[in-house]
Protein backbone atom coordinates (compact mmCIF):
# COMPACT_ATOMS: atom_id res chain seq x y z
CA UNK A 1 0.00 0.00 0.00
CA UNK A 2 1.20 3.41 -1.08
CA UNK A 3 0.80 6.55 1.31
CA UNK A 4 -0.21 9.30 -0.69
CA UNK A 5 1.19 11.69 1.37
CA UNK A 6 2.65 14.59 -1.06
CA UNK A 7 4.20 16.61 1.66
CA UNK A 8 6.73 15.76 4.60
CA UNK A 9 9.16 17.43 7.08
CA UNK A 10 11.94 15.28 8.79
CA UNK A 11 14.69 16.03 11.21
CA UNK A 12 18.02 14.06 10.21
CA UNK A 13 18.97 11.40 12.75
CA UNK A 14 22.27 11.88 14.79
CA UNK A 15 24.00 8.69 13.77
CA UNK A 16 21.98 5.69 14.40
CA UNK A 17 19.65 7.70 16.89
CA UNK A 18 16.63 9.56 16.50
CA UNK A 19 15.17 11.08 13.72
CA UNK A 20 11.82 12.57 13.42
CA UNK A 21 9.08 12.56 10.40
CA UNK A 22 6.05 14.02 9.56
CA UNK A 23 3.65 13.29 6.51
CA UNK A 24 0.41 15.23 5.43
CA UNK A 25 -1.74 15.44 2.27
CA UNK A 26 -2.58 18.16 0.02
CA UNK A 27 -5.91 19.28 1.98
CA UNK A 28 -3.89 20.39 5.03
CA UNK A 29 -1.54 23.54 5.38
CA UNK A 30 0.86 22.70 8.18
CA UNK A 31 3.38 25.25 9.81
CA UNK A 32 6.57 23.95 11.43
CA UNK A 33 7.06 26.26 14.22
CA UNK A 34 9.95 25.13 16.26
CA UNK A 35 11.91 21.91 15.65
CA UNK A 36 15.29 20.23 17.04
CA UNK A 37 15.99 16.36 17.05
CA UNK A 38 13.76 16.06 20.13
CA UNK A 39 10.67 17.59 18.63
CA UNK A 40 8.76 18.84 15.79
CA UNK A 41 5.82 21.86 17.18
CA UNK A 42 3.16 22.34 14.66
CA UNK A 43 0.17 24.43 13.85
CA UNK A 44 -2.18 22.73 11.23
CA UNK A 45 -4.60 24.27 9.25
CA UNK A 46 -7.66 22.95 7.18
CA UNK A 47 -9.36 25.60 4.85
CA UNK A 48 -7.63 28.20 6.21
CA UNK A 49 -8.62 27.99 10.04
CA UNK A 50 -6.43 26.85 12.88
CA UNK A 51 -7.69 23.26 13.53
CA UNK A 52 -5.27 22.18 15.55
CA UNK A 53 -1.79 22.43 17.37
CA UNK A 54 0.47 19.97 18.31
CA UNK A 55 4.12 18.56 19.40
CA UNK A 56 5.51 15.42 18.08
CA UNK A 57 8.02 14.44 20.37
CA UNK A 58 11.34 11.86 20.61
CA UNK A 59 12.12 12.07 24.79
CA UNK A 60 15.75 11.17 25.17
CA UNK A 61 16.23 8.07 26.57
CA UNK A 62 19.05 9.27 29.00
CA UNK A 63 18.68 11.03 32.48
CA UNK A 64 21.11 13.18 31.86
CA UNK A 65 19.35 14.89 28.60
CA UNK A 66 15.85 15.06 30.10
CA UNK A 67 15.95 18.02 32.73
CA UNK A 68 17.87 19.95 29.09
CA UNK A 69 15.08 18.62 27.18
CA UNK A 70 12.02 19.90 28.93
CA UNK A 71 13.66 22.86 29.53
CA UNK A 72 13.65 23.30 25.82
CA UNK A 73 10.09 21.92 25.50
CA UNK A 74 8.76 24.47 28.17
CA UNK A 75 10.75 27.19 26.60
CA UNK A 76 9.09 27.25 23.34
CA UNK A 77 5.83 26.52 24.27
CA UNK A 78 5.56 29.04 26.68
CA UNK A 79 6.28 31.52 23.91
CA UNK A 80 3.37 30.05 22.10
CA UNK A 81 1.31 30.39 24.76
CA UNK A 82 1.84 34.39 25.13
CA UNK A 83 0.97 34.72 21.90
């Protein structure tokens, strides 16, 4: 079976790690708003009205990234959130 997904964002893996993909189809406008290998933050839109938000997310596996990562996480989407 095919996907017939025409559009896609992806964030390279580091080595063998990681890595991060999104597909959509041609009904949907979708905005990458902040990215890093961790995470992809998106606004979607259908027919030109906000439909939905949302964070795709790769947690790292090791204790010692997590407090770094949500840092980062709560960073951005506090941002969003003033807006």
């Amino acid at each position: 079976m095919k996907m017939k997904m025409k559009n896609a964002f992806y964030v390279e893996p580091l080595g063998i790690a990681g890595g991060l993909a999104l597909w959509w189809n041609h009904e949907v406008k979708l905005s990458v708003l902040h990215y890093d290998k961790n995470f992809i933050d998106i606004i979607m839109y259908v027919n030109g009205e906000t439909e939905w938000s949302g964070t795709f997310i790769y947690a790292p596996p090791y204790e010692d990234e997590k407090q770094d990562f949500w840092e980062r996480l709560g960073t951005f989407r506090n941002d969003v959130n003033a807006k």
